[in-house]
N, C-alpha and C. Protein backbone atom coordinates (compact mmCIF):
# COMPACT_ATOMS: atom_id res chain seq x y z
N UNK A 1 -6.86 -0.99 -12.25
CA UNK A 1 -7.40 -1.22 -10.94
C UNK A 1 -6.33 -0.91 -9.89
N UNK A 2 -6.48 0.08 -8.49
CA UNK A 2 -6.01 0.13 -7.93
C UNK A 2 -5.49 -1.14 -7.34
N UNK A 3 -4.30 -0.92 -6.30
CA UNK A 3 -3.83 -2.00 -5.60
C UNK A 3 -4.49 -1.31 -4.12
N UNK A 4 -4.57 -2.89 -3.53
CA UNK A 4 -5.37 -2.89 -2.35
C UNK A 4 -4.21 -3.21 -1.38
N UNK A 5 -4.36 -3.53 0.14
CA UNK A 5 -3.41 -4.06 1.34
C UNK A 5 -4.58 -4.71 2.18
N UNK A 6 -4.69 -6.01 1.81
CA UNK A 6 -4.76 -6.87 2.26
C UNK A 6 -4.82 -7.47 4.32
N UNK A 7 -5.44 -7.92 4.92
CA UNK A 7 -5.14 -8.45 6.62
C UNK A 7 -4.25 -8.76 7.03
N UNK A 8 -2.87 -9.38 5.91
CA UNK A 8 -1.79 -9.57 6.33
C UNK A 8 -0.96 -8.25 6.34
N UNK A 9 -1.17 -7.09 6.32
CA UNK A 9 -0.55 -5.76 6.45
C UNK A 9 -0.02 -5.76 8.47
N UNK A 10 0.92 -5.68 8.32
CA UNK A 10 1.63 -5.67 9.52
C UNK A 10 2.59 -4.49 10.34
N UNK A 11 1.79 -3.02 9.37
CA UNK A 11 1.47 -1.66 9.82
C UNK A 11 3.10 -1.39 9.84
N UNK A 12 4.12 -1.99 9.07
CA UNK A 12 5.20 -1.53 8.82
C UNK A 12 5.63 -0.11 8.45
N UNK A 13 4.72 0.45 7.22
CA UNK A 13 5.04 1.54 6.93
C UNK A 13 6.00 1.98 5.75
N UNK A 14 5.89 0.18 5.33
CA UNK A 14 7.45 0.42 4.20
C UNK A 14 6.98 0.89 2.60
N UNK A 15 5.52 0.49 2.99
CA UNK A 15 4.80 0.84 1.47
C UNK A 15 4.24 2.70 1.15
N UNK A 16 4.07 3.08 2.37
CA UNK A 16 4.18 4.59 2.71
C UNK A 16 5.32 4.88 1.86
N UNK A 17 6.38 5.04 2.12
CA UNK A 17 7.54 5.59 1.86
C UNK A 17 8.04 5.39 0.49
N UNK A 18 7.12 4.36 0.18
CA UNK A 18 7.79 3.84 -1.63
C UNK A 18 6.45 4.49 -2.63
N UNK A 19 5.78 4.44 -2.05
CA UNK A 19 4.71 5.52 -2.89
C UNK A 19 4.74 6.49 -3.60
N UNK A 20 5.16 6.71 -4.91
CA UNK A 20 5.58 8.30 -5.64
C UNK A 20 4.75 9.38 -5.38
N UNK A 21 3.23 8.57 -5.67
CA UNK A 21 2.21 9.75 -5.64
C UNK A 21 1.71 9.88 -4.22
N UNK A 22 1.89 9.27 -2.99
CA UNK A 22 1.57 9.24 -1.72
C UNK A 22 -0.02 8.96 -1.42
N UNK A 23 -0.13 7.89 -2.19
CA UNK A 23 -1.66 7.22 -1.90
C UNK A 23 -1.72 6.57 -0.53
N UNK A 24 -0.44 6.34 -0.15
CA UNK A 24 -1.05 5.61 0.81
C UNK A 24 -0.95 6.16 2.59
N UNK A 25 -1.96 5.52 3.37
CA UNK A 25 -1.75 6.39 4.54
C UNK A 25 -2.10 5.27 5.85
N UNK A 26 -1.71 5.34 7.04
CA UNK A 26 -1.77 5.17 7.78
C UNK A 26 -3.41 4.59 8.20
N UNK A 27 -3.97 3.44 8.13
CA UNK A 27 -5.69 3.25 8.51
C UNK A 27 -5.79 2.72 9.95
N UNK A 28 -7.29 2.51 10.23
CA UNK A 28 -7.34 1.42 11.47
C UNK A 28 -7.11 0.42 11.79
N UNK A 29 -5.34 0.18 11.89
CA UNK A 29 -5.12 -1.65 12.21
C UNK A 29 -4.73 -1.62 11.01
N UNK A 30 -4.40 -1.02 10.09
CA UNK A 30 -3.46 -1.41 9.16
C UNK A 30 -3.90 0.21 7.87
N UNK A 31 -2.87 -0.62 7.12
CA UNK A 31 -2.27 0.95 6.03
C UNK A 31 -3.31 0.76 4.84
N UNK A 32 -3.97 1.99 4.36
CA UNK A 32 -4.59 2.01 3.41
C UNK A 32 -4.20 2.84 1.96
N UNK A 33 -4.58 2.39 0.66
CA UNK A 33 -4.39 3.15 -0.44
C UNK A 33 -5.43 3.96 -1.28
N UNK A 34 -5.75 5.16 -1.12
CA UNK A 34 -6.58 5.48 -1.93
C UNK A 34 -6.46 5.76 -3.51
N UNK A 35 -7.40 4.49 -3.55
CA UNK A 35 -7.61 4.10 -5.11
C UNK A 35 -7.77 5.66 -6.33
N UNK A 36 -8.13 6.65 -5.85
CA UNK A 36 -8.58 8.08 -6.58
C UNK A 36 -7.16 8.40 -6.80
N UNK A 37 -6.45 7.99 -5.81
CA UNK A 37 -4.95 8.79 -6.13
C UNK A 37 -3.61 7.61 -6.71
N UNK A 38 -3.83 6.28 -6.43
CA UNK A 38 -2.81 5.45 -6.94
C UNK A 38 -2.61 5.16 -8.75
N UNK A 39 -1.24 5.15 -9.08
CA UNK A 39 -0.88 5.06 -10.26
C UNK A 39 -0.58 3.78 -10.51
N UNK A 40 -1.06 2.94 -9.74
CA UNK A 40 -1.25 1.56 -10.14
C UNK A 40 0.74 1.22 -10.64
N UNK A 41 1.46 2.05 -10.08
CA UNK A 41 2.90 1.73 -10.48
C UNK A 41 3.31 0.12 -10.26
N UNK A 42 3.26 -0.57 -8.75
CA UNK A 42 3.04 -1.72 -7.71
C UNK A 42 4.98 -1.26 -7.15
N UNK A 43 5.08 0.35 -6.83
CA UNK A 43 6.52 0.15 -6.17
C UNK A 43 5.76 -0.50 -4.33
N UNK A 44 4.58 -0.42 -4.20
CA UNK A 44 4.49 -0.70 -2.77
C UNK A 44 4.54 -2.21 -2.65
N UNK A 45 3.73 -2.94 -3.62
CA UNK A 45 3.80 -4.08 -3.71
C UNK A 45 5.13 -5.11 -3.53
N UNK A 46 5.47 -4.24 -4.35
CA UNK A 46 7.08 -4.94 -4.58
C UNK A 46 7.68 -4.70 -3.19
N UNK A 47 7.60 -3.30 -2.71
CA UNK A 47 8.35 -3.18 -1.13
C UNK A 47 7.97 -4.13 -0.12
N UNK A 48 6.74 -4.35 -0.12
CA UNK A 48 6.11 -5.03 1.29
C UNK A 48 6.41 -6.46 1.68
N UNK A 49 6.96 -6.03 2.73
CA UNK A 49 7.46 -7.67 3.47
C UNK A 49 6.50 -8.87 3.77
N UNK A 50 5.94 -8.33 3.59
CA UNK A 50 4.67 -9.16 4.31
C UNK A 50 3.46 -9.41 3.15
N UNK A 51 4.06 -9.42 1.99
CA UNK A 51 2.75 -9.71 0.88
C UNK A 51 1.66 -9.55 0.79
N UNK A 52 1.53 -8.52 1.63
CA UNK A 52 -0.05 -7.71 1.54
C UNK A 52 -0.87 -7.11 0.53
N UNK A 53 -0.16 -6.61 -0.34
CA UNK A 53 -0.33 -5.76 -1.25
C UNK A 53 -0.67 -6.40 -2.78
N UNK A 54 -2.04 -6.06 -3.47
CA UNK A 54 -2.09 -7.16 -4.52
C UNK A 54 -3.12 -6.12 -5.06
N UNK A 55 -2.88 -6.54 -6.71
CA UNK A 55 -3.90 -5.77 -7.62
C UNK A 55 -5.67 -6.41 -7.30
């Protein structure tokens, strides 16, 4: 199962950058991951300050 980002996403940008396969992108009011492209690794998870990020 992909990992999702959550309301507490606080449009940092830190989970962008830790992404190998670059699932994730910039959304409305906060950052999104598309599930078709994530390897379910959790390097974003682990990056994010703000504990947004959850399987």
């Amino acid at each position: 199962m992909a990992y999702k980002i959550g309301d507490e996403c606080v449009s940092c940008g830190t989970c962008e950058s830790e992404c190998p396969v670059g699932a994730i992108s910039e959304g409305d009011g906060k950052y999104e991951i598309n599930p078709d492209v994530c390897v379910e690794c959790g390097a974003c998870a682990a990056a994010c300050p703000a504990g947004a990020i959850a399987q």
